[in-house]
PDB file of N, CA and C in Angstrom:
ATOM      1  N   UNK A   1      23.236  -4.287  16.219  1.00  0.00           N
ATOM      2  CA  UNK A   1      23.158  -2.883  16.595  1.00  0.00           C
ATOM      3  C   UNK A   1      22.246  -2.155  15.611  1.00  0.00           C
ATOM      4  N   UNK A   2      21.000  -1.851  16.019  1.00  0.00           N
ATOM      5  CA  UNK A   2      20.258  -0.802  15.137  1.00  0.00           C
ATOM      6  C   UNK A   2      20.885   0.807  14.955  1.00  0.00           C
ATOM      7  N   UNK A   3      20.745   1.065  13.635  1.00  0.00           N
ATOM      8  CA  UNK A   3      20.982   2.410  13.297  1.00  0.00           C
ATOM      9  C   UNK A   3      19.975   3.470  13.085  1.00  0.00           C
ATOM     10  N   UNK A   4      19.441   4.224  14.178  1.00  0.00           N
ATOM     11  CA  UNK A   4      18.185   4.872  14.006  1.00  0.00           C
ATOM     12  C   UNK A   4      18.535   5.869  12.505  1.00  0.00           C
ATOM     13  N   UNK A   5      17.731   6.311  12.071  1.00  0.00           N
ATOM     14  CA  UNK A   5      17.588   7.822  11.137  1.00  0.00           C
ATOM     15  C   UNK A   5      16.156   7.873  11.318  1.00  0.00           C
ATOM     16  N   UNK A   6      16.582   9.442  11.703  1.00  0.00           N
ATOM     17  CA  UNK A   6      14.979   9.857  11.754  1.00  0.00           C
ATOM     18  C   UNK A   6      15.134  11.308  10.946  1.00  0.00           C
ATOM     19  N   UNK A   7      14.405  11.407  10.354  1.00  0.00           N
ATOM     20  CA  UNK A   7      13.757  12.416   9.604  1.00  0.00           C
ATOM     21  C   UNK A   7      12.387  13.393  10.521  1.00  0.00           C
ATOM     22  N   UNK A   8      12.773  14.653  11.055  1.00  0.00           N
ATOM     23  CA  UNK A   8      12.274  15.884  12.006  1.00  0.00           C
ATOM     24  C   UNK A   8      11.719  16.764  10.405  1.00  0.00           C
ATOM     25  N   UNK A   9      10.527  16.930  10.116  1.00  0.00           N
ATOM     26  CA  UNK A   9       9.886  17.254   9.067  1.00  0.00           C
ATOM     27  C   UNK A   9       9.013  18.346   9.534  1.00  0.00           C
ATOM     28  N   UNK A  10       8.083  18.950   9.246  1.00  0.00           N
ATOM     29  CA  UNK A  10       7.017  19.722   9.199  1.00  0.00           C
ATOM     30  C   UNK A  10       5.921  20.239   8.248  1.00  0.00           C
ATOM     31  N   UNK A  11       5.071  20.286   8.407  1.00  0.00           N
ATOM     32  CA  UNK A  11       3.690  20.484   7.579  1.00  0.00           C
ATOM     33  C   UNK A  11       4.008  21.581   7.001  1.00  0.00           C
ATOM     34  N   UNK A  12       3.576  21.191   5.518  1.00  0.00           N
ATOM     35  CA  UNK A  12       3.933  22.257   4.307  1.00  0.00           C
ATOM     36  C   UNK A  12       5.226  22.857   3.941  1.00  0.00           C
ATOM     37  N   UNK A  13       6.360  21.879   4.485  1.00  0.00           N
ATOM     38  CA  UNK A  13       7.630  21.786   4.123  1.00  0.00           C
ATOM     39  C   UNK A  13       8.212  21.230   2.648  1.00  0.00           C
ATOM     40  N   UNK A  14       8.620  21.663   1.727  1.00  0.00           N
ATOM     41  CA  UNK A  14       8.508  21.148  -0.023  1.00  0.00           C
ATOM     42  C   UNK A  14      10.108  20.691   0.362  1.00  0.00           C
ATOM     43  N   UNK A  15      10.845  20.900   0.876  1.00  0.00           N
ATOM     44  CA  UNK A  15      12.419  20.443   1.238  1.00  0.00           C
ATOM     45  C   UNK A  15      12.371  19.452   2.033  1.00  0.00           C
ATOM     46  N   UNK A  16      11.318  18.877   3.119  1.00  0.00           N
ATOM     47  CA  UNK A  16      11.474  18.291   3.723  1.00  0.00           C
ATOM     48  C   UNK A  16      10.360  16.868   2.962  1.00  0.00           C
ATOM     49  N   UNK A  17       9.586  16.889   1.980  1.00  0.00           N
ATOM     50  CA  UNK A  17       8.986  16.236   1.150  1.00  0.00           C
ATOM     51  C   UNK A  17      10.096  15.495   0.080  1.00  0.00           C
ATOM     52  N   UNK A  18      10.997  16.145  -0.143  1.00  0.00           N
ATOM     53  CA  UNK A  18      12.411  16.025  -1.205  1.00  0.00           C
ATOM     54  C   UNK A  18      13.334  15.015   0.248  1.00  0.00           C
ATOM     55  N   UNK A  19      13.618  15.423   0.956  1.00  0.00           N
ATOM     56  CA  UNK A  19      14.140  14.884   2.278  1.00  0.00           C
ATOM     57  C   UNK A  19      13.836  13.587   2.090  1.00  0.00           C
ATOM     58  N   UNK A  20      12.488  13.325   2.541  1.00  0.00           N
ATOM     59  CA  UNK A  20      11.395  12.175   2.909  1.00  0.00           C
ATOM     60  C   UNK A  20      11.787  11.262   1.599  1.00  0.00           C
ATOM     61  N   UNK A  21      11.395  11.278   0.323  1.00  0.00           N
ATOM     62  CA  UNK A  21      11.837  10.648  -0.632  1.00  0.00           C
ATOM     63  C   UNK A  21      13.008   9.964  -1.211  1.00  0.00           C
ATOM     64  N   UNK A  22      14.293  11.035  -0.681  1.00  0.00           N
ATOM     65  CA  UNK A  22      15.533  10.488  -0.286  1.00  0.00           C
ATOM     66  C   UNK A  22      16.044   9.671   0.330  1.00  0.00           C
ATOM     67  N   UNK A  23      15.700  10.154   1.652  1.00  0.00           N
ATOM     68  CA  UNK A  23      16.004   8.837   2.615  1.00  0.00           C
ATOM     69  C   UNK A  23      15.203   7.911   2.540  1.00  0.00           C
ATOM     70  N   UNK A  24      14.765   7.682   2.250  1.00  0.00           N
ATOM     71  CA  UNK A  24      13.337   6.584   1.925  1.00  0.00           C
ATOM     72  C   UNK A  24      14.379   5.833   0.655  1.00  0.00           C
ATOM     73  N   UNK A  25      14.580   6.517  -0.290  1.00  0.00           N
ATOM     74  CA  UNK A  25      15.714   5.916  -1.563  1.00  0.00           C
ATOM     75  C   UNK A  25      16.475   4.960  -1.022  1.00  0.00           C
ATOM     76  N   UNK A  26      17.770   5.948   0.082  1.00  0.00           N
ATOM     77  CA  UNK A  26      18.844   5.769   0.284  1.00  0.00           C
ATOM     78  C   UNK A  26      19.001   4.489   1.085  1.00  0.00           C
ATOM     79  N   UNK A  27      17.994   4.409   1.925  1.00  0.00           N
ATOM     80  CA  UNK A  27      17.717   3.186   3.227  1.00  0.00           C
ATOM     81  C   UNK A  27      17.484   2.204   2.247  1.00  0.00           C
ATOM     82  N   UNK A  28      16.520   2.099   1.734  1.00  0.00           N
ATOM     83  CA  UNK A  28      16.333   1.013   0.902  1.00  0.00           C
ATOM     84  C   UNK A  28      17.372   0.495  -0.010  1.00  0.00           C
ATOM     85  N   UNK A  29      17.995   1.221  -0.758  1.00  0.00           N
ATOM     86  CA  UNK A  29      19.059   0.970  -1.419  1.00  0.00           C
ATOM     87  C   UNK A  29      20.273  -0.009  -1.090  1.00  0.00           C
ATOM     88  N   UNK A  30      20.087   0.585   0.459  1.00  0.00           N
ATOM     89  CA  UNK A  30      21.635   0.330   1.274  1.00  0.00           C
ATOM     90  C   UNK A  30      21.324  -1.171   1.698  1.00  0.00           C
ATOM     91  N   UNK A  31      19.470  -1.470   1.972  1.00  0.00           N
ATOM     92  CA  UNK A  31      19.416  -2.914   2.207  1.00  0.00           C
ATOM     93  C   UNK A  31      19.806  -3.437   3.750  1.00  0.00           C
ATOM     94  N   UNK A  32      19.769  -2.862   4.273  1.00  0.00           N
ATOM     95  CA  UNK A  32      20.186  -3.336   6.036  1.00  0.00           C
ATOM     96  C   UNK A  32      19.610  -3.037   6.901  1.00  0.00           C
ATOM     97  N   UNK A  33      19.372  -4.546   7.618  1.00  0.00           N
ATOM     98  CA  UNK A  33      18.033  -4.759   8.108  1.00  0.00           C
ATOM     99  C   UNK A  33      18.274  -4.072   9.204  1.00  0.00           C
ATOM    100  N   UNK A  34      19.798  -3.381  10.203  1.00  0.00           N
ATOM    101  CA  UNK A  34      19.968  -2.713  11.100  1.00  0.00           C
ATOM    102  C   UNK A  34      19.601  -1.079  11.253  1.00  0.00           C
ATOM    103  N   UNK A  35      19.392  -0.812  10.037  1.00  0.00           N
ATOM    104  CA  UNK A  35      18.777   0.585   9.498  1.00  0.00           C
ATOM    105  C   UNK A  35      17.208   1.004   9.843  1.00  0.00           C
ATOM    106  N   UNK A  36      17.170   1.505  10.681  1.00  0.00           N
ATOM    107  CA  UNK A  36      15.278   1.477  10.926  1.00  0.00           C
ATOM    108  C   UNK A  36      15.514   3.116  11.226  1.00  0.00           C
ATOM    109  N   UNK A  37      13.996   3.470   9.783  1.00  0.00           N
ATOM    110  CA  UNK A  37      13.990   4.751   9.597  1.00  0.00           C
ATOM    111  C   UNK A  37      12.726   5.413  10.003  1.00  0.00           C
ATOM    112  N   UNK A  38      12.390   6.715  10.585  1.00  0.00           N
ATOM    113  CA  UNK A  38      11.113   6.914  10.866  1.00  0.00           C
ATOM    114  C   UNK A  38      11.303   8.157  11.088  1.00  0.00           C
ATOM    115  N   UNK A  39       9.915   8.880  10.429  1.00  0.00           N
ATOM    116  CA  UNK A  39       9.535  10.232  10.342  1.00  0.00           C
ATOM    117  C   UNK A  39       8.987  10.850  11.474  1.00  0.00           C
ATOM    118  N   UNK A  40       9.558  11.985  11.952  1.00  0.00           N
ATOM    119  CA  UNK A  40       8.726  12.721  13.383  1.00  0.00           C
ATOM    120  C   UNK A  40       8.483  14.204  12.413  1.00  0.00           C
ATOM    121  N   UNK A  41       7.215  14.257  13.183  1.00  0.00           N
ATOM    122  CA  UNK A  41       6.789  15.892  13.104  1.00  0.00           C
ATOM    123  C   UNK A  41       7.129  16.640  14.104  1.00  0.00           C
ATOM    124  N   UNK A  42       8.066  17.874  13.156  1.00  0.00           N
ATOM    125  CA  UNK A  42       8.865  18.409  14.953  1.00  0.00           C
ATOM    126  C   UNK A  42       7.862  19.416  15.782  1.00  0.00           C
ATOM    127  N   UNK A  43       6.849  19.376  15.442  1.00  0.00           N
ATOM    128  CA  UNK A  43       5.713  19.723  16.961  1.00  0.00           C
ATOM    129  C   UNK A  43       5.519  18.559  17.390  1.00  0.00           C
ATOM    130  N   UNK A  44       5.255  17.454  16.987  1.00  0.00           N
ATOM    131  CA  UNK A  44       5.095  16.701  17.949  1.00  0.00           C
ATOM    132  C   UNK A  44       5.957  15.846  18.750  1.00  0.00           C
ATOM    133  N   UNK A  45       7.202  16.144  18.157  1.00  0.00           N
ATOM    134  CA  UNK A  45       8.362  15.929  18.622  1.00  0.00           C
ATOM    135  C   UNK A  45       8.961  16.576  19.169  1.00  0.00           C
ATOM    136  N   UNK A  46       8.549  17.795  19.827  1.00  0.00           N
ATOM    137  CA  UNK A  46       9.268  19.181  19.812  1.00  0.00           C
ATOM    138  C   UNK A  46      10.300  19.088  21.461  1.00  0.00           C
ATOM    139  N   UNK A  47      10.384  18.219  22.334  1.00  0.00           N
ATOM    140  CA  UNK A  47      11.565  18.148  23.413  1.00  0.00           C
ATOM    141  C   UNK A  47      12.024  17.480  22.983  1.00  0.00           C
ATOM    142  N   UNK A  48      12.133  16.416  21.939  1.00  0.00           N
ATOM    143  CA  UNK A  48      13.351  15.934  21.591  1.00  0.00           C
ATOM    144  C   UNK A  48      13.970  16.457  20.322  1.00  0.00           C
ATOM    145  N   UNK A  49      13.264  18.147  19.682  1.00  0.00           N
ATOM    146  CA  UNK A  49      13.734  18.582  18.812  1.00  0.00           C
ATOM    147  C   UNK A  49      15.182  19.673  19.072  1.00  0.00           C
ATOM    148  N   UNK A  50      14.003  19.779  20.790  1.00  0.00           N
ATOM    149  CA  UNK A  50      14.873  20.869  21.094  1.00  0.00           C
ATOM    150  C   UNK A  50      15.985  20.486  21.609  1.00  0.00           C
ATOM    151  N   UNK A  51      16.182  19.118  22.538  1.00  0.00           N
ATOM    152  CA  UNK A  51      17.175  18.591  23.141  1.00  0.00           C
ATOM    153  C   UNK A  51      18.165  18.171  21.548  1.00  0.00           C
ATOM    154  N   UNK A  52      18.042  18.069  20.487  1.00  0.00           N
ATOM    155  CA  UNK A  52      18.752  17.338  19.635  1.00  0.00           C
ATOM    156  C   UNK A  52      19.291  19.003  19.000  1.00  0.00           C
ATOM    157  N   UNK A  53      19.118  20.134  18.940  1.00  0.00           N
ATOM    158  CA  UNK A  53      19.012  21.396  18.532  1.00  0.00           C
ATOM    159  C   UNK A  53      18.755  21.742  17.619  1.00  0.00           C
ATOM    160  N   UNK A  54      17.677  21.179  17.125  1.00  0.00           N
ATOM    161  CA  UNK A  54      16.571  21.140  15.769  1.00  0.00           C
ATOM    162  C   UNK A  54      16.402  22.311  15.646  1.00  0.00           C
ATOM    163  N   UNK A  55      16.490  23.721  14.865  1.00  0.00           N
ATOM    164  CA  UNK A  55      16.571  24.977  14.429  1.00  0.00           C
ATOM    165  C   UNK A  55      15.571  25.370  13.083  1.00  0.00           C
ATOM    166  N   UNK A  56      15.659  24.170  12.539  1.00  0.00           N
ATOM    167  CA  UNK A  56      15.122  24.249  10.963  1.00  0.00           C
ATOM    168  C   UNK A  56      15.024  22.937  10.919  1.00  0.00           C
ATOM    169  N   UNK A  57      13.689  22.763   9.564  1.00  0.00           N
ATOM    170  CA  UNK A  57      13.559  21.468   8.863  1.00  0.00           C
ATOM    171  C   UNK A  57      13.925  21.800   7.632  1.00  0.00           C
ATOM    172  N   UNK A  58      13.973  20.485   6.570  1.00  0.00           N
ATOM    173  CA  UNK A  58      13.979  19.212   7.302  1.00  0.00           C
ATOM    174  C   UNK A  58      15.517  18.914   8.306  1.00  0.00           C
ATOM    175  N   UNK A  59      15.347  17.967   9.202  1.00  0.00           N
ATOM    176  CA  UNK A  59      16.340  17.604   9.709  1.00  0.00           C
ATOM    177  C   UNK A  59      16.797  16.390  10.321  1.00  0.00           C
ATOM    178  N   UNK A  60      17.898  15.838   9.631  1.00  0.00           N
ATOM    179  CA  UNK A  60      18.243  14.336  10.005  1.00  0.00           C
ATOM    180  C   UNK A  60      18.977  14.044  11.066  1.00  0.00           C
ATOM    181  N   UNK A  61      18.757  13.321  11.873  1.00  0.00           N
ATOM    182  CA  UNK A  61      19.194  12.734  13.095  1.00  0.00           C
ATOM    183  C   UNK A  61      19.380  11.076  12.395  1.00  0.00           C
ATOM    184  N   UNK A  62      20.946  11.152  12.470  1.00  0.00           N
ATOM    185  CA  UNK A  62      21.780   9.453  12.614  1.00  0.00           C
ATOM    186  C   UNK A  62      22.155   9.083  13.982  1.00  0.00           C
ATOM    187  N   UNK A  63      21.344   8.083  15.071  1.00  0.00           N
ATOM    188  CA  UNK A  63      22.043   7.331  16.056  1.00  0.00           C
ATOM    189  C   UNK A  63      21.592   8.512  16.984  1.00  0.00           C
ATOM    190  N   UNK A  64      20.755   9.326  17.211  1.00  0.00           N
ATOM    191  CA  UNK A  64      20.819  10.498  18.241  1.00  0.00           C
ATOM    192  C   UNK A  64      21.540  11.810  17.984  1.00  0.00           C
ATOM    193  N   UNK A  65      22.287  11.805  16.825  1.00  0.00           N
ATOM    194  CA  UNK A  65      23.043  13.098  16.566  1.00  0.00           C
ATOM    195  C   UNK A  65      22.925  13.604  15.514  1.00  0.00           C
ATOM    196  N   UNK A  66      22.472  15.172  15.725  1.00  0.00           N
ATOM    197  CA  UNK A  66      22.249  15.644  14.759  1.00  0.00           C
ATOM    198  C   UNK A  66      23.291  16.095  13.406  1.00  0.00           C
ATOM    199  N   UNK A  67      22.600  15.445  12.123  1.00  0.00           N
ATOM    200  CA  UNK A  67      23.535  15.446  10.984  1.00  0.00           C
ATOM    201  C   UNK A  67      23.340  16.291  10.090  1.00  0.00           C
ATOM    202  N   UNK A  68      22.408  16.802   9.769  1.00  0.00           N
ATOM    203  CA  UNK A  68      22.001  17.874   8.653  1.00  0.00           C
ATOM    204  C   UNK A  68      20.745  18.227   9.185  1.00  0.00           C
ATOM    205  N   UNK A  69      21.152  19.801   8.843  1.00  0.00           N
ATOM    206  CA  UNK A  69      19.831  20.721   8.999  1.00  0.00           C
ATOM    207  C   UNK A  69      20.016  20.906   7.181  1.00  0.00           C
ATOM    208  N   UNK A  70      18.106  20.859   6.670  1.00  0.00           N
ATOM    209  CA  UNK A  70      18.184  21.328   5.585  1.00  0.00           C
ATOM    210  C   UNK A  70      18.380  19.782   4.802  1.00  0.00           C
ATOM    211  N   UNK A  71      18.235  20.562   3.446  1.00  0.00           N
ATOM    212  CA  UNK A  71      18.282  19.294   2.295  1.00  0.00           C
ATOM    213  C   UNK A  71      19.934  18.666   2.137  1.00  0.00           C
ATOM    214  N   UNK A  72      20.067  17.981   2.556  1.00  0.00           N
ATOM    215  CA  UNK A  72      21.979  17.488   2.264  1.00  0.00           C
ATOM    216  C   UNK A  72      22.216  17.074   0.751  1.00  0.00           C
ATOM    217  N   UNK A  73      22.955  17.243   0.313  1.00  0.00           N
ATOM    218  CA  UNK A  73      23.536  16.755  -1.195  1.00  0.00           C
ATOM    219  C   UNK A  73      23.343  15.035  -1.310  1.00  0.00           C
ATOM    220  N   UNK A  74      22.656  14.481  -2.346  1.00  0.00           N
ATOM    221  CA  UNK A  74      22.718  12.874  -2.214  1.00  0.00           C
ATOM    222  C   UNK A  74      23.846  12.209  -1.659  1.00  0.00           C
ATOM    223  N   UNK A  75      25.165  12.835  -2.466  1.00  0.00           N
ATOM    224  CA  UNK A  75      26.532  11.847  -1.743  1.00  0.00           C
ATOM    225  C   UNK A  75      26.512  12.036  -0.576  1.00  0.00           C
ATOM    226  N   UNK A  76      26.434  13.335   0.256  1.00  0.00           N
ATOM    227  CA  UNK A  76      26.630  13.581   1.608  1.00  0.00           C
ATOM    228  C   UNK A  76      26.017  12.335   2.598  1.00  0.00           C
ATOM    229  N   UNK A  77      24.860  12.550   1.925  1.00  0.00           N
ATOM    230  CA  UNK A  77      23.561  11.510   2.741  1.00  0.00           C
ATOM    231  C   UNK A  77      23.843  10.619   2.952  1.00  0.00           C
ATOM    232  N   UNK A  78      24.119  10.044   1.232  1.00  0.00           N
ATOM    233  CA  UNK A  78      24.474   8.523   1.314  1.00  0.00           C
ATOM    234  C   UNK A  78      25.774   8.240   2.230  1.00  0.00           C
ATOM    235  N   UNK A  79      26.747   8.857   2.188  1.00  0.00           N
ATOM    236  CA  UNK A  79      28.071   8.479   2.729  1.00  0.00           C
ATOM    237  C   UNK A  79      27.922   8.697   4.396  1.00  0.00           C
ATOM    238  N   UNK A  80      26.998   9.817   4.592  1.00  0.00           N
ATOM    239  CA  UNK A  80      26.999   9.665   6.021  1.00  0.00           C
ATOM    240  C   UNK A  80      26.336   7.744   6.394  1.00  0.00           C
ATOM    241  N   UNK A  81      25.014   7.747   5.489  1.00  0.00           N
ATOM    242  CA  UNK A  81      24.546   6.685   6.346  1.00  0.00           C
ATOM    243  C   UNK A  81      25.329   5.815   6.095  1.00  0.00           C
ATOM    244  N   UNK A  82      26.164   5.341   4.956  1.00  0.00           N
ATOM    245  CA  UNK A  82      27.176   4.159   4.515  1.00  0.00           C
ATOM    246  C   UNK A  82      28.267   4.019   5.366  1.00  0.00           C
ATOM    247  N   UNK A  83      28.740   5.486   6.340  1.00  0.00           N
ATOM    248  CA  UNK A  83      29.482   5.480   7.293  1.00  0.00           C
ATOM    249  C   UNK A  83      28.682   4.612   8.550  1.00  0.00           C
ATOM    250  N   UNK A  84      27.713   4.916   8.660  1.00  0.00           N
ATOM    251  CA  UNK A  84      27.222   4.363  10.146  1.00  0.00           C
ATOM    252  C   UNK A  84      26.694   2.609   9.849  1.00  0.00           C
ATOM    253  N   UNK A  85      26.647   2.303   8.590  1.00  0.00           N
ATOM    254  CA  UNK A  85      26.483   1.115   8.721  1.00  0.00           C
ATOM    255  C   UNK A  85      27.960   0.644   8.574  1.00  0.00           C
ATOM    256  N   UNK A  86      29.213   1.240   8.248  1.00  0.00           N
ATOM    257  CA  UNK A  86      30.270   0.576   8.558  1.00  0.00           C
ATOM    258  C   UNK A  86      30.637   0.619  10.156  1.00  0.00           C
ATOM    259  N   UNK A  87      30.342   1.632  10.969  1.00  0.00           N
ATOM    260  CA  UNK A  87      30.333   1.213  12.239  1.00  0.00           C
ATOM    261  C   UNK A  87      29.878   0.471  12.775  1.00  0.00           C
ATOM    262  N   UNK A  88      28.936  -0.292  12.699  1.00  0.00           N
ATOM    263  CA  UNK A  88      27.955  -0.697  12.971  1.00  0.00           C
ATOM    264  C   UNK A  88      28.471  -2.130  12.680  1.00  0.00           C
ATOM    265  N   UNK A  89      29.176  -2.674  11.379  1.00  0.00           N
ATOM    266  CA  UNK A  89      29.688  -4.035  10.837  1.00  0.00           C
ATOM    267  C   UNK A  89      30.834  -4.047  12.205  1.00  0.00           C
ATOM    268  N   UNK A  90      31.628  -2.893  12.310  1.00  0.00           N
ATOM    269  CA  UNK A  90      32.744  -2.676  12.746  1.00  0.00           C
ATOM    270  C   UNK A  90      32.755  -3.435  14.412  1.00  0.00           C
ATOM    271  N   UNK A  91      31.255  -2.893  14.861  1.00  0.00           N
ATOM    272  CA  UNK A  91      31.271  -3.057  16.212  1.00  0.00           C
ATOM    273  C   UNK A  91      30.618  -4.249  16.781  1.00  0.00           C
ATOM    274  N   UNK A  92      30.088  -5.004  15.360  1.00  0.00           N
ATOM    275  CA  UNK A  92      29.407  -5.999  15.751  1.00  0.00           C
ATOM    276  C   UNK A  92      30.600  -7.248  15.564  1.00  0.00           C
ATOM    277  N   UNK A  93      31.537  -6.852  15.051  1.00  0.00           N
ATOM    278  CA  UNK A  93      32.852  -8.190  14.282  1.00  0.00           C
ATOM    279  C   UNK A  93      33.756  -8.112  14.876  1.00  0.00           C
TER     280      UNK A  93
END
């Protein structure tokens, strides 16, 4: 089961540059190859910004649902995504 995260960013965003570096950390850290992460620009993403209710950047989307608008606290981050890769063990065992 892949675990999307996507990172909804925008040009000349300094929070969403801090964002980008994070999750970029955090994925790597966590080491799982079910984790596939990728950056959208929300103009060019902008019907699936609006369908997801993207308001502000930066903004993280785990699995299709939106998880944080804005910069999240490291633990937050981490524990959200450490949550979805325990679902993920959960649903595959």
């Amino acid at each position: 089961m892949t675990i999307r995260v996507e990172l909804f960013h925008a040009p000349d965003c300094p929070r969403c540059d801090r964002a980008r570096a994070l999750l970029r950390e955090l994925v790597a850290a966590l080491n799982d190859d079910r984790l596939e992460y990728r950056e959208r620009d929300v103009i060019e993403a902008l019907d699936d910004a609006v369908r997801l209710g993207i308001l502000a950047t930066p903004a993280i989307v785990i699995d299709g649902r939106l998880r944080f608008t804005g910069l999240p606290a490291t633990e937050k981050l981490r524990t959200a995504l450490q949550a979805a890769v325990e679902a993920a063990q959960r649903g595959a065992g």
